[in-house]
Protein backbone atom coordinates (compact mmCIF):
# COMPACT_ATOMS: atom_id res chain seq x y z
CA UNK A 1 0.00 0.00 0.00
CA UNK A 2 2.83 2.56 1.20
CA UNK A 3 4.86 1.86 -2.39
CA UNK A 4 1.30 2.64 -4.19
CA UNK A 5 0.73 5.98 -2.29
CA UNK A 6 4.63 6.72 -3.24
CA UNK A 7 3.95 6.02 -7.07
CA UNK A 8 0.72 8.12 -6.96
CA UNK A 9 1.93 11.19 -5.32
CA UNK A 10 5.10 10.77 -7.99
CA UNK A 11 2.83 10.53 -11.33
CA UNK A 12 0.73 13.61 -9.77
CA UNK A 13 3.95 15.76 -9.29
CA UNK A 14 5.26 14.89 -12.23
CA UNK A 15 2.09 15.44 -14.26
CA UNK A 16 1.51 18.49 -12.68
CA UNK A 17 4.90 20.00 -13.57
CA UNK A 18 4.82 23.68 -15.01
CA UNK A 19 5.27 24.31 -18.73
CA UNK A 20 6.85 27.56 -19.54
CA UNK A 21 5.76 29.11 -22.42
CA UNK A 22 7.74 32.19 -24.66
CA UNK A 23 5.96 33.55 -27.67
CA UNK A 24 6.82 35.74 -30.38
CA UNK A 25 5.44 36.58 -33.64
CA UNK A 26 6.11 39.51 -36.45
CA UNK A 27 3.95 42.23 -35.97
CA UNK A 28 2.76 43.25 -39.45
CA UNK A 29 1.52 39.39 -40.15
CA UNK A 30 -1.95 39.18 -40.98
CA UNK A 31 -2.96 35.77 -39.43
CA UNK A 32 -6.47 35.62 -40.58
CA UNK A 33 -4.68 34.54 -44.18
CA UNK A 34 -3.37 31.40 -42.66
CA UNK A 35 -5.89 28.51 -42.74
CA UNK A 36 -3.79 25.92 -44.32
CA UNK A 37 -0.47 24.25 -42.82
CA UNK A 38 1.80 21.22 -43.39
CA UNK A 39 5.44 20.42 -41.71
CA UNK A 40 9.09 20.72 -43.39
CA UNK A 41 9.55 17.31 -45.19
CA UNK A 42 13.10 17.03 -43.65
CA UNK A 43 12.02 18.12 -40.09
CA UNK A 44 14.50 16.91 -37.41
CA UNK A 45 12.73 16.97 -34.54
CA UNK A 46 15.53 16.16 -32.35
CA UNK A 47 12.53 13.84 -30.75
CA UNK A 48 12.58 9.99 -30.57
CA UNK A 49 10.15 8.69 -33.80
CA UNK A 50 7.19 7.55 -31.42
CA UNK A 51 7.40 10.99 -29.54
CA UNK A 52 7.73 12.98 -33.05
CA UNK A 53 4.56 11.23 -33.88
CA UNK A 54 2.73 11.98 -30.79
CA UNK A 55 3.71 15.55 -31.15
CA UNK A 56 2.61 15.73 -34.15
CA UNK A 57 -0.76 14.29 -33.61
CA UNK A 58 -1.49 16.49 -30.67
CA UNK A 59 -0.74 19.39 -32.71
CA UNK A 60 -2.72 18.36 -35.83
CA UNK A 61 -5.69 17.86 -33.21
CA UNK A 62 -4.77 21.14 -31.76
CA UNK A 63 -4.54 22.81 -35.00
CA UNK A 64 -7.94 21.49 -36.90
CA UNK A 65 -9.93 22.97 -33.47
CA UNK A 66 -8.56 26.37 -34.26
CA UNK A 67 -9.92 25.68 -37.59
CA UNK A 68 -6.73 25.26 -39.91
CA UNK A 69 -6.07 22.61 -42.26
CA UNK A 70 -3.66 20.40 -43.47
CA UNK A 71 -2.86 20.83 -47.34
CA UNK A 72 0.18 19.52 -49.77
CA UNK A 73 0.04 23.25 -50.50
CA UNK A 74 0.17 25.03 -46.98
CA UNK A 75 -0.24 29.00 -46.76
CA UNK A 76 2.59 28.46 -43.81
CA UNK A 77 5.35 25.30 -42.60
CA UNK A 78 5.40 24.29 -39.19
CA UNK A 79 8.88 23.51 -38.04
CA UNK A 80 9.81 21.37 -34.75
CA UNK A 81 13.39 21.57 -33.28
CA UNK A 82 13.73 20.05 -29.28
CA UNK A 83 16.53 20.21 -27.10
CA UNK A 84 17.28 18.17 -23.56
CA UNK A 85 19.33 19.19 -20.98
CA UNK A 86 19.75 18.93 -17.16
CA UNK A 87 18.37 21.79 -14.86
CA UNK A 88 20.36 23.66 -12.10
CA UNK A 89 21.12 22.17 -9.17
CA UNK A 90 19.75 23.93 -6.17
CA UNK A 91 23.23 23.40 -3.99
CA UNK A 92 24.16 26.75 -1.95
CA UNK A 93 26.54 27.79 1.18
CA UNK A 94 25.05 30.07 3.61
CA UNK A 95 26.96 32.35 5.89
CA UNK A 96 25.78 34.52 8.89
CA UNK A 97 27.16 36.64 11.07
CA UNK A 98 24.99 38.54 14.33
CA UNK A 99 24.98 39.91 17.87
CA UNK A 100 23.41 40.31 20.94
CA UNK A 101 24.45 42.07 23.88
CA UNK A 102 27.95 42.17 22.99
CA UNK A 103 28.35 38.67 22.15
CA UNK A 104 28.59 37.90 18.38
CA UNK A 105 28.17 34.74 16.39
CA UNK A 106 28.85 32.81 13.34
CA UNK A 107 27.30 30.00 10.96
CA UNK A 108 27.19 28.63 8.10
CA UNK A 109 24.84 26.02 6.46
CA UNK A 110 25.44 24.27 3.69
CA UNK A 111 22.75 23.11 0.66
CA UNK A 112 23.05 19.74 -0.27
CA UNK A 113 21.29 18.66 -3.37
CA UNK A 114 19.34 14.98 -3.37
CA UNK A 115 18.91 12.94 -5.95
CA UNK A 116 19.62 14.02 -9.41
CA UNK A 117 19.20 17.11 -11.53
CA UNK A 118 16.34 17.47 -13.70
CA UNK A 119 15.90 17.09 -16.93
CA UNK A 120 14.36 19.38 -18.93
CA UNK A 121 13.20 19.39 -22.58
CA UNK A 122 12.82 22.97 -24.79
CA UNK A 123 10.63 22.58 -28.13
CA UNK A 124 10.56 25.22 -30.43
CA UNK A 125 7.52 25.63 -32.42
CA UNK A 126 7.47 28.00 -36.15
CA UNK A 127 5.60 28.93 -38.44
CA UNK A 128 7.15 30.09 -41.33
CA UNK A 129 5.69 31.76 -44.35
CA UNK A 130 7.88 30.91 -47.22
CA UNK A 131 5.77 33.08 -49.77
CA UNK A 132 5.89 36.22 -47.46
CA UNK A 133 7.01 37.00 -44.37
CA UNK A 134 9.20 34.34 -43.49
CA UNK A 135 8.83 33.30 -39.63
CA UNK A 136 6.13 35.19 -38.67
CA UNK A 137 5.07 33.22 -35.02
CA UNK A 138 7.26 31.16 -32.70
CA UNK A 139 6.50 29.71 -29.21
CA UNK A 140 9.62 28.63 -27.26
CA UNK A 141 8.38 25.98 -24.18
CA UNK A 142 10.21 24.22 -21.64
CA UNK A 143 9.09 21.70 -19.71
CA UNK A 144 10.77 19.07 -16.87
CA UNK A 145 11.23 15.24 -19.05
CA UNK A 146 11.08 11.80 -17.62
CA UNK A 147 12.77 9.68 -20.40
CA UNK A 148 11.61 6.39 -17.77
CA UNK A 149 7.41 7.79 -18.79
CA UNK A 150 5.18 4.90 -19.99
CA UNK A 151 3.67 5.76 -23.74
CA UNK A 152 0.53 7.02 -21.94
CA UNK A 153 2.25 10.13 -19.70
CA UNK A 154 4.43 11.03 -22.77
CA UNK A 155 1.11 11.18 -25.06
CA UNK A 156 -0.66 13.23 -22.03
CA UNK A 157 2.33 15.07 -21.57
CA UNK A 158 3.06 15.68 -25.40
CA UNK A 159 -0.70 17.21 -25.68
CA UNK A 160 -0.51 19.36 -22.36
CA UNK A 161 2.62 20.84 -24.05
CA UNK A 162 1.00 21.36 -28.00
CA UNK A 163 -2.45 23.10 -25.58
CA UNK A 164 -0.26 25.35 -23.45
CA UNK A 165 1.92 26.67 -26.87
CA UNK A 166 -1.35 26.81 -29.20
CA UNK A 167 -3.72 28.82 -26.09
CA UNK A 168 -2.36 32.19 -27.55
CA UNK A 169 -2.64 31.31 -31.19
CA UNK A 170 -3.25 33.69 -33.09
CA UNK A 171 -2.03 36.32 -30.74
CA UNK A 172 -4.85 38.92 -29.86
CA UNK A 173 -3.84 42.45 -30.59
């Protein structure tokens, strides 16, 4: 029962880890032109095949609900580019020094990180015109990554991520 509560309480704070969001877009874009879309063909996604495909699907699900469609000849090109990498450890030395009443005193504490760092994963979302403006929106997130997730909390996770980046598409002016 105790290793049950354990694995619960670890899915929910993993599944309930923040994703940070960055967006961007050119100014003088007119986004009520888009309403097709299709990917680069040569897309490296830097994710693994199933996860590109999960991404992917999420995003095409995403996309269709905002009312866009996918066409062999796309008003824009959606490119996907990921990066991993490890966050900061949280390891710090304190020092203190105070008085009372003509007596003074001293510490220090020390921050010792447990367990290890974590890793984090960055996915870069554009849309590029190639007929006019070029890149004309780009959302930047970054989320924590458990390679160790079963297929079902990297499918959740994958559409969490492709809801959070598509909320402020189109941006409102």
């Amino acid at each position: 029962m105790k290793s049950f509560i354990t694995i619960l309480l670890l899915v929910l704070v993993v599944s309930c880890a923040p994703i940070y969001v960055n967006y961007d877009y050119e100014k003088t874009a007119d986004f009520s032109v888009y309403k097709t879309y299709n990917y680069y063909s040569q897309m490296e996604t830097g994710l693994s095949e199933l996860d590109t495909k999960r991404f992917i699907d999420a995003l095409n699900t995403e996309m269709q609900a905002k009312g866009l469609t996918i066409s062999d000849t796309p008003d824009f090109y959606v490119d996907i580019k990921t990066i991993e990498f490890h966050g900061v450890q949280r390891n710090n030395v304190g020092l203190g020094v105070g008085g009372v009443g003509g007596n003074v005193g001293g510490g220090i504490s020390i921050g010792i990180p447990v367990g290890q760092s974590n890793i984090n994963r960055q996915i870069t979302l554009d849309f590029v015109d190639e007929n006019k403006a070029g890149l004309f929106w780009q959302a930047v997130s970054e989320s924590s990554y458990n390679p160790n997730a079963n297929p079902e909390q990297r499918e959740k996770q994958m559409q969490s991520i492709v809801e959070k980046i598509l909320s402020k598409y189109p941006p409102k002016r």
